[in-house]
Each structure stands twice: as C-alpha cells, then as structure tokens.
Protein backbone atom coordinates (compact mmCIF):
# COMPACT_ATOMS: atom_id res chain seq x y z
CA UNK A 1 -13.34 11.88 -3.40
CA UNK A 2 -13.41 13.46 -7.03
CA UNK A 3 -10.60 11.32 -7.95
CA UNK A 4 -11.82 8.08 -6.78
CA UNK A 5 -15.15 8.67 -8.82
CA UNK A 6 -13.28 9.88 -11.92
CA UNK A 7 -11.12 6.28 -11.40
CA UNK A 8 -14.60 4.29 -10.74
CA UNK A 9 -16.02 5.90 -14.18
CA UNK A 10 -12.97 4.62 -15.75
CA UNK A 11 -13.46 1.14 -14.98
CA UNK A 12 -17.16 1.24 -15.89
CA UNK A 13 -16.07 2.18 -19.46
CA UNK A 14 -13.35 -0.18 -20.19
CA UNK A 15 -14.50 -3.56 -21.86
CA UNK A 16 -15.86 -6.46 -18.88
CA UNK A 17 -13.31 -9.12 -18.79
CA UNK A 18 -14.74 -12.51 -19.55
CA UNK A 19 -11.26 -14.94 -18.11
CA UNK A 20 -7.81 -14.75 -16.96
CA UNK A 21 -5.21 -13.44 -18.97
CA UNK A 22 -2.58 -13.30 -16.48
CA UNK A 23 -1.11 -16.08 -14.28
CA UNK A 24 0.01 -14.54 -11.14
CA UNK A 25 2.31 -16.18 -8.52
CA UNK A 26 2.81 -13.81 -5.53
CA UNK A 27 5.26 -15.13 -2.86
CA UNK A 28 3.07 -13.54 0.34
CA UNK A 29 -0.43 -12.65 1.16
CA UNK A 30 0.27 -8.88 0.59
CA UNK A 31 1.87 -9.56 -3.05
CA UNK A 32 -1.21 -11.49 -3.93
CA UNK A 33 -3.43 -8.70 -2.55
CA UNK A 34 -1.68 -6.45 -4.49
CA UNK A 35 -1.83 -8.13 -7.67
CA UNK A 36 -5.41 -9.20 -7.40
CA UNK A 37 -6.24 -5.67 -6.62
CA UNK A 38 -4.27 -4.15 -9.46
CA UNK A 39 -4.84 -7.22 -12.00
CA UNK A 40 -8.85 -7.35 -11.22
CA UNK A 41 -10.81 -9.82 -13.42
CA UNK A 42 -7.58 -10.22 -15.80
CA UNK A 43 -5.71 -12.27 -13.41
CA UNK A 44 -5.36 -15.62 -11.79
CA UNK A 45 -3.62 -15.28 -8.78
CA UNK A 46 -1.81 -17.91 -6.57
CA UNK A 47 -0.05 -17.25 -3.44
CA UNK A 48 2.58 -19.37 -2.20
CA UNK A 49 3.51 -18.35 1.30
CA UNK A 50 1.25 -19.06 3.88
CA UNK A 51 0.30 -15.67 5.94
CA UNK A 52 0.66 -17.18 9.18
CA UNK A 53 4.17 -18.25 8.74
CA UNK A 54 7.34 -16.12 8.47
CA UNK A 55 8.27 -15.82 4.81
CA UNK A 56 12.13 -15.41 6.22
CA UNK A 57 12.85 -19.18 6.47
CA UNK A 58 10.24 -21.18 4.37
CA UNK A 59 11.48 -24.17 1.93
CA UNK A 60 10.85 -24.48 -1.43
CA UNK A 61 7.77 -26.81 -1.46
CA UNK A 62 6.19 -28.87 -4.77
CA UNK A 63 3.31 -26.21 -4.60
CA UNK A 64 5.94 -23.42 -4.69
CA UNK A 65 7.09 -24.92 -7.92
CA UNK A 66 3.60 -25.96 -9.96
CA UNK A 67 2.42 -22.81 -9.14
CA UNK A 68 5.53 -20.89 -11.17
CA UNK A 69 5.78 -23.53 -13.82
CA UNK A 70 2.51 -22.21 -14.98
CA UNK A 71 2.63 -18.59 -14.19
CA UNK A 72 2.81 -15.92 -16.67
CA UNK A 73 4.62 -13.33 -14.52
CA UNK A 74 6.04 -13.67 -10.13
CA UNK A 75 5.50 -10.61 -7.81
CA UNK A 76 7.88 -10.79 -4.96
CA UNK A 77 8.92 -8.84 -2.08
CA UNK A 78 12.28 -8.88 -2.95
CA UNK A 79 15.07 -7.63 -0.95
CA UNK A 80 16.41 -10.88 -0.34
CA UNK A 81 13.18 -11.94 1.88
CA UNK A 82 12.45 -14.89 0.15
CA UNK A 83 16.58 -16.05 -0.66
CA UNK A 84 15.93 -19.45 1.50
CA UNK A 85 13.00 -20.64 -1.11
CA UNK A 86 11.93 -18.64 -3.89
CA UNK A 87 15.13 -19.36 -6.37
CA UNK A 88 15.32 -23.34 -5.42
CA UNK A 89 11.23 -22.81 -6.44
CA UNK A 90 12.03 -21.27 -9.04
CA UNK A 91 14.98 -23.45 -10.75
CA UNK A 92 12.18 -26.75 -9.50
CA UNK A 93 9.56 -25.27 -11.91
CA UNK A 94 11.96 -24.92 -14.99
CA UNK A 95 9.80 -21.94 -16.65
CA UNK A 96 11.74 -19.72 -18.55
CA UNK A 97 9.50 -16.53 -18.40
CA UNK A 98 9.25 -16.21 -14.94
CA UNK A 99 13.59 -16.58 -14.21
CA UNK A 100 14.52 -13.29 -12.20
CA UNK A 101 16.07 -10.70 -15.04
CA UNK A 102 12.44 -11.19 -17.30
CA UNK A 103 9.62 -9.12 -17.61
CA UNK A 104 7.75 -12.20 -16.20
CA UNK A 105 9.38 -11.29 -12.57
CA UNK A 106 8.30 -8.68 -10.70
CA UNK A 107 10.41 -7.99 -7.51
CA UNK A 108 8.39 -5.02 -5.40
CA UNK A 109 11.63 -3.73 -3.11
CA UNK A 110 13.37 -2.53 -6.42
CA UNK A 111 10.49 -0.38 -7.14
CA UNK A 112 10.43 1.84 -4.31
CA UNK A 113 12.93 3.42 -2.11
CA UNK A 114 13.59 1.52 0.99
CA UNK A 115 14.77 1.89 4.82
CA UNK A 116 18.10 0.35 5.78
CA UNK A 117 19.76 -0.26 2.68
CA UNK A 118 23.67 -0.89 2.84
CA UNK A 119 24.01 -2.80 5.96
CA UNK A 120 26.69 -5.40 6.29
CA UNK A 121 25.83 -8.38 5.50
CA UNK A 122 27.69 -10.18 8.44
CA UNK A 123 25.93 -12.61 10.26
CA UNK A 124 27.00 -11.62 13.46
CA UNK A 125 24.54 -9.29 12.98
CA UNK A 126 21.99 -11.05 12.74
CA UNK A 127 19.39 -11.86 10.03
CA UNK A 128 20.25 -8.62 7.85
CA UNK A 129 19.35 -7.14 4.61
CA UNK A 130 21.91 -5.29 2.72
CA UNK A 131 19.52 -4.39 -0.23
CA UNK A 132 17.23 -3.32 2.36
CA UNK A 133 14.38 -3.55 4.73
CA UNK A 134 12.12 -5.98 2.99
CA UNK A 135 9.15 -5.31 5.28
CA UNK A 136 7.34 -2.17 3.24
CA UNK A 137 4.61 -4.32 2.54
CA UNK A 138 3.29 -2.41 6.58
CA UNK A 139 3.76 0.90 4.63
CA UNK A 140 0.45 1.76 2.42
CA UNK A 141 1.76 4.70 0.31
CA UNK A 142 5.06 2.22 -0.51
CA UNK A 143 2.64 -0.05 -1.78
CA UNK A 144 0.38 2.83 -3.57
CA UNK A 145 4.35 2.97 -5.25
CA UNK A 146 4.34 -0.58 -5.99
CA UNK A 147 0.98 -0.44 -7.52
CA UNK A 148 1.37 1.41 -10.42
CA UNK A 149 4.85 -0.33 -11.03
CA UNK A 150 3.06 -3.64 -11.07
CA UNK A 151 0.34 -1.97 -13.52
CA UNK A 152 3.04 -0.70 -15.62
CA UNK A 153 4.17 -4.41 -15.72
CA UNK A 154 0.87 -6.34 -16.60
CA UNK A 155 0.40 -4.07 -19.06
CA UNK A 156 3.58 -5.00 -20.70
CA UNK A 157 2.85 -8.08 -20.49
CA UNK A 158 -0.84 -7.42 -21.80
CA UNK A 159 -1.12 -4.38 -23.15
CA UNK A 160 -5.27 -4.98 -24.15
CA UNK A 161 -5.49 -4.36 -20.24
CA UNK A 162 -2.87 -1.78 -20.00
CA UNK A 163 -5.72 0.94 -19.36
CA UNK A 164 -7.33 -1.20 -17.20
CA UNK A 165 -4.42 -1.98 -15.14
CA UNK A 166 -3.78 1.31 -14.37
CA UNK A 167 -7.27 2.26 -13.50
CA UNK A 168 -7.22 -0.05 -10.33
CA UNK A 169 -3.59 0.33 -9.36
CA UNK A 170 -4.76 4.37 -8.93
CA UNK A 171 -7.68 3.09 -7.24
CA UNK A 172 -5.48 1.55 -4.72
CA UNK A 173 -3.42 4.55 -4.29
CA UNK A 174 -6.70 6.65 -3.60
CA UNK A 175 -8.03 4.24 -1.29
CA UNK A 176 -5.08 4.77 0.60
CA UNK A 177 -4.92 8.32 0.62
CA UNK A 178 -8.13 8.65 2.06
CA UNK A 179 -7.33 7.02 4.78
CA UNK A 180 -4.13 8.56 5.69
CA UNK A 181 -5.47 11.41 7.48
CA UNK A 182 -6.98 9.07 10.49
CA UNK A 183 -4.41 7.17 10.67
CA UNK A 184 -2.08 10.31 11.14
CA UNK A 185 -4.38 11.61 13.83
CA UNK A 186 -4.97 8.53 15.70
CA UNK A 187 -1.37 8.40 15.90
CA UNK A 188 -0.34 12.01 16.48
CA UNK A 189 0.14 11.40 20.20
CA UNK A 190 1.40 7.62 20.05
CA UNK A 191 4.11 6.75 23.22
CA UNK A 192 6.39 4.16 21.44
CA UNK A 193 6.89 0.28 20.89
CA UNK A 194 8.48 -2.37 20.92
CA UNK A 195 8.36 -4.65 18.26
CA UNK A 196 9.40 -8.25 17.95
CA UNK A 197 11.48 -8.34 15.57
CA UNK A 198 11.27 -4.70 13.48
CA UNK A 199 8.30 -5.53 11.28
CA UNK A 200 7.53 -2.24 11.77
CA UNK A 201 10.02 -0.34 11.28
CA UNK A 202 8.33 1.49 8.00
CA UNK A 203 5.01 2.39 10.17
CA UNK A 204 7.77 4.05 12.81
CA UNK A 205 9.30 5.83 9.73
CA UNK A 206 5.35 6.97 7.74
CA UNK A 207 3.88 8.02 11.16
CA UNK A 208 6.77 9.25 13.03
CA UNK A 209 6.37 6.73 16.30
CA UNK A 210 9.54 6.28 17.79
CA UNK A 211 10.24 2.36 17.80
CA UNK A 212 12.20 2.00 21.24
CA UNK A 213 13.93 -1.19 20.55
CA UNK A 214 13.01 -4.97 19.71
CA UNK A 215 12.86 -8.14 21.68
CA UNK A 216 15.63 -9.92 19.16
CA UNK A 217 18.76 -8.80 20.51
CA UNK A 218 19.86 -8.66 16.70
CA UNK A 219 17.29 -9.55 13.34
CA UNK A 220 16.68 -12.98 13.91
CA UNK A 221 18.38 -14.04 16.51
CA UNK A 222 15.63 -15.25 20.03
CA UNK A 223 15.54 -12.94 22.52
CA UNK A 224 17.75 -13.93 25.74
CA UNK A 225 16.97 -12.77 29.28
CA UNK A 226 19.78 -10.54 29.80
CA UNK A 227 18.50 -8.33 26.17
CA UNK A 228 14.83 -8.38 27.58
CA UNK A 229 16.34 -7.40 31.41
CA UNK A 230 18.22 -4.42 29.46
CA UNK A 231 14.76 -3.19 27.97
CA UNK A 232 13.10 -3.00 30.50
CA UNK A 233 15.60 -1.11 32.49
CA UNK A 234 15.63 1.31 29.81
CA UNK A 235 11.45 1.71 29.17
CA UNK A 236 10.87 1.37 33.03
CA UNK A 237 8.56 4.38 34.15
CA UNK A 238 8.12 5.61 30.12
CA UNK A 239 4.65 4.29 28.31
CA UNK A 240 4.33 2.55 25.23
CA UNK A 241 3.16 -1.16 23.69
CA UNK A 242 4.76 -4.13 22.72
CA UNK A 243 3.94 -5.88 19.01
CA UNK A 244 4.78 -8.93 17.88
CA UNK A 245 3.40 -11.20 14.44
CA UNK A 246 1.21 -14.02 14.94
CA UNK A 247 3.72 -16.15 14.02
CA UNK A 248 6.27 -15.10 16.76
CA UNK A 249 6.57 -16.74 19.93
CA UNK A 250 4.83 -15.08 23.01
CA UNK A 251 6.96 -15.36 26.42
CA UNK A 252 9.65 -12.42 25.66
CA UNK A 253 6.71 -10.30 25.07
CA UNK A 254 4.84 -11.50 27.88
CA UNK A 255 7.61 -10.74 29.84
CA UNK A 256 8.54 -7.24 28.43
CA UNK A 257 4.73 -6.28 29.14
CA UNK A 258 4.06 -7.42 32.34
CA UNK A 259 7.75 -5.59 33.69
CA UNK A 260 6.43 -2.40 31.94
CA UNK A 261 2.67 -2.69 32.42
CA UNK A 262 2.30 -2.15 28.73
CA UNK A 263 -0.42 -3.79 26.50
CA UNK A 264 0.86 -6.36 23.86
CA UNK A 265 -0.43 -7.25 20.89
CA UNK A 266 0.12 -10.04 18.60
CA UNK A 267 -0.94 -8.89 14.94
CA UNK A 268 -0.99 -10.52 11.34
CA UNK A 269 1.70 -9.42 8.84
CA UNK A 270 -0.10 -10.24 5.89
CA UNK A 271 -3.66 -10.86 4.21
CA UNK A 272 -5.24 -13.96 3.63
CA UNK A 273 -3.96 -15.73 0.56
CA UNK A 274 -7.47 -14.70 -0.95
CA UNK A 275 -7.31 -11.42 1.05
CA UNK A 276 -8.61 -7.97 -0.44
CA UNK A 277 -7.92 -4.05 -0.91
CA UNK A 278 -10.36 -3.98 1.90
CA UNK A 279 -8.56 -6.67 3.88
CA UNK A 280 -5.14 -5.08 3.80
CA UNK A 281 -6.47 -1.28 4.75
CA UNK A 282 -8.10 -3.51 7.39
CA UNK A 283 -4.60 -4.78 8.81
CA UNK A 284 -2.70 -1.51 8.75
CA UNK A 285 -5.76 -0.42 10.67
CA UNK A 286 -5.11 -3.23 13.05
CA UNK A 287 -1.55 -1.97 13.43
CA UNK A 288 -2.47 1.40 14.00
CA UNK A 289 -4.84 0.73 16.96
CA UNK A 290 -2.19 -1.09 18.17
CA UNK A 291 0.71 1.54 18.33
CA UNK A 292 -2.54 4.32 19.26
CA UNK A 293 -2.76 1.56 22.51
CA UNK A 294 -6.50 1.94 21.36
CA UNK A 295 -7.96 -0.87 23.28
C-alpha cells in the first residue's frame, strides 16, 4: 500500500501531458493494455489483432500495415507468435523505425525468461515454439517484467517522459502484487485442468496447478476422438476443469466434460483493444475462478 501511494504522488508531480508523443502499434489486446498502461497520456495506441481471434494464424491485413507506417515504436509478443503476419505487415508499411533490430520495436518474450524454450521446431510436433512459450501475456508478474522494459524503451525513445514512464510501469507491477496473495489462496487447493490448447501453461507454472493434459493431441493440431477417449481414461474418477479460449471450438470440450463431470469454461485470452490495467487484472481473475472451479 505505501508503495502504490509513494508511485501515485509521483505522477501527481510530474508535468500533465497535453497530446501524444508516442505512436504505439501493439499486435494483441494485452500489448496494447500494456502500453497504454505504461505510456498513459503520452501515447497513441493502436491494436492490430482482434482479441477474439487467435493471434497464431492471422494475415497481414491493410490495417495491420497503416497502423505501423505511422507508428513511432511496435510492442509485440514475440516468440514467433505473430511469424504468419506481423513481418509481411511490417515490410507492407515500409517504415524504417519500426523494422525488427530498432529501438522502434519492442518484442515482450525477449524481455523476460520464458517456459519451453528449445523445443524442436519439427512440425510433426505440432504448432511449436523453439524461442519459447509465447503465451506469458496469462502470467501478471511476467508482465510486471515487461513493464518496466517497455518504460525503459519509451523513455528512450522520449526521454521528457522517461520519469513518467516509469512511474506507471511500477504502478502496474504494484497493482499486481497486491493481488497476488488472493489469487494464491483461491488457488491453494485447485484439482487440475485441462486446457485447450496450453494457453495456460504459465498460470500452471505461477500458481503451481498441475495442467493434466490438453485437448490438441499436439500444439495446434484438432483434437481427434481417440486423444479425447485417452483423456478421459486417464482423468476418469480424479476432479478438475476443462478451459478453453473463446475463440476455440466447443465439442472436444463438451465432450471431455460431460465424460468427467467436470465444469468447462470458455475464457478470453486478451483485453479489449481499448482494454485497461483494470480490465486485464479482471481476466486473470476470470482465469483464476476458473481453475478454483469457483462457480
């Protein structure tokens, strides 16, 4: 509490911003939260990936590209989630100072540590990351992480906000922290999921809930009957909940739950394009009922 009214007396002394000084493309809902959050009243902030689709296996789109030819810096995800769109979007809006290896490119992944890095990237396994598990964005002290790296990088870029910049990114991280106490407690006793695809996986690693499988047999790849037969033969008689995003399809999970007699939720991945601090603490909290079983 002291810290997050030291950070609030902070802001109320540095200068009120009258406009934009940053152009912000984010590629997701989350990135955009993040950057909005971080950036405050200095930035102008345009996402480009809509938060009900999956950002896996979007196409570069005109949008995409007029909203990087006039951005002053990108925040991705990185870790190769956005391969299939974000470099044709990129080399479509022909603007020098946002090209991946500039300070005008932010990539979030190589900022933090993440799960799963080094796995072969052979297709017969499935969609797979070798730089990593791309979904931390579910992890809230990850993104604390990413916070202050993103600060560190608008003030680079604008070093009259630098202070400022940093000021909200430590907001962020104490808003977090205060919440990470009830989350830990809701989910001290948590049975287990199943997840759709392993969205996930970085609330199974923060909170310590054992992720029993997924309904993709492999990243990527639609579940078939015999995979979903072999999980429930495995989970029969044990408790738990299945998850799946909003924009996953709903009949291997309908399946999965009814065999088991475990609830099933269906749960957003990301914040509105406009979405908040408040909005993403909001969604985590969504996810954490969810693996609680809280009804």
């Amino acid at each position: 509490m002291k810290s997050r009214i030291v950070t609030a007396l902070a802001l109320m002394l540095l200068p009120v911003l009258a406009h934009a000084d940053l152009r912000v493309a984010a590629t997701t809902g989350n990135m955009g939260m993040l950057a909005r959050a971080v950036g405050g009243d200095a930035v102008e902030v345009t996402v480009m990936a809509p938060p009900d689709r999956d950002a896996h296996h979007l196409e570069a789109r005109p949008s995409m590209m007029a909203a990087l030819r006039r951005a002053d810096l990108v925040v991705s995800v990185g870790a190769e989630l956005e391969i299939g769109w974000l470099p044709a979007a990129l080399e479509g809006a022909n603007n020098r100072n946002v090209r991946q290896g500039t300070p005008g490119y932010f990539e979030a992944g190589r900022k933090i540590e993440l799960l799963d890095v080094g796995v072969a990237a052979d297709r017969g396994q499935g969609d797979v990351h070798p730089a990593g598990n791309p979904h931390f964005y579910l992890d809230p002290l990850r993104m604390g992480e990413v916070a202050l790296a993103l600060a560190e990088r608008m003030g680079r870029l604008d070093s009259a906000n630098a202070e400022y910049y940093r000021a909200n990114a430590e907001d962020f991280v104490a808003r977090v922290e205060a919440r990470m106490p009830e989350w830990r407690q809701r989910l001290a006793d948590a049975p287990g999921f199943v997840d759709f695809h392993g969205d996930a996986r970085y609330l199974e690693h923060l909170f310590e809930v054992p992720m029993y499988g997924t309904l993709e047999p492999l990243p990527g790849i639609p579940p078939t009957a015999r995979h979903l037969r072999s999980l429930v033969d495995d989970l029969r008689g044990r408790e738990g909940v299945i998850t799946r995003a909003v924009f996953h399809p709903g009949e291997a999970a309908t399946f999965v739950a009814g065999e088991l007699d475990w609830p099933a939720y269906v749960l957003p991945l990301h914040v509105a394009v406009d979405g908040d601090v408040s909005d993403y603490l909001a969604l985590i909290d969504q996810w954490v009922s969810a693996l609680a079983g809280e009804s």
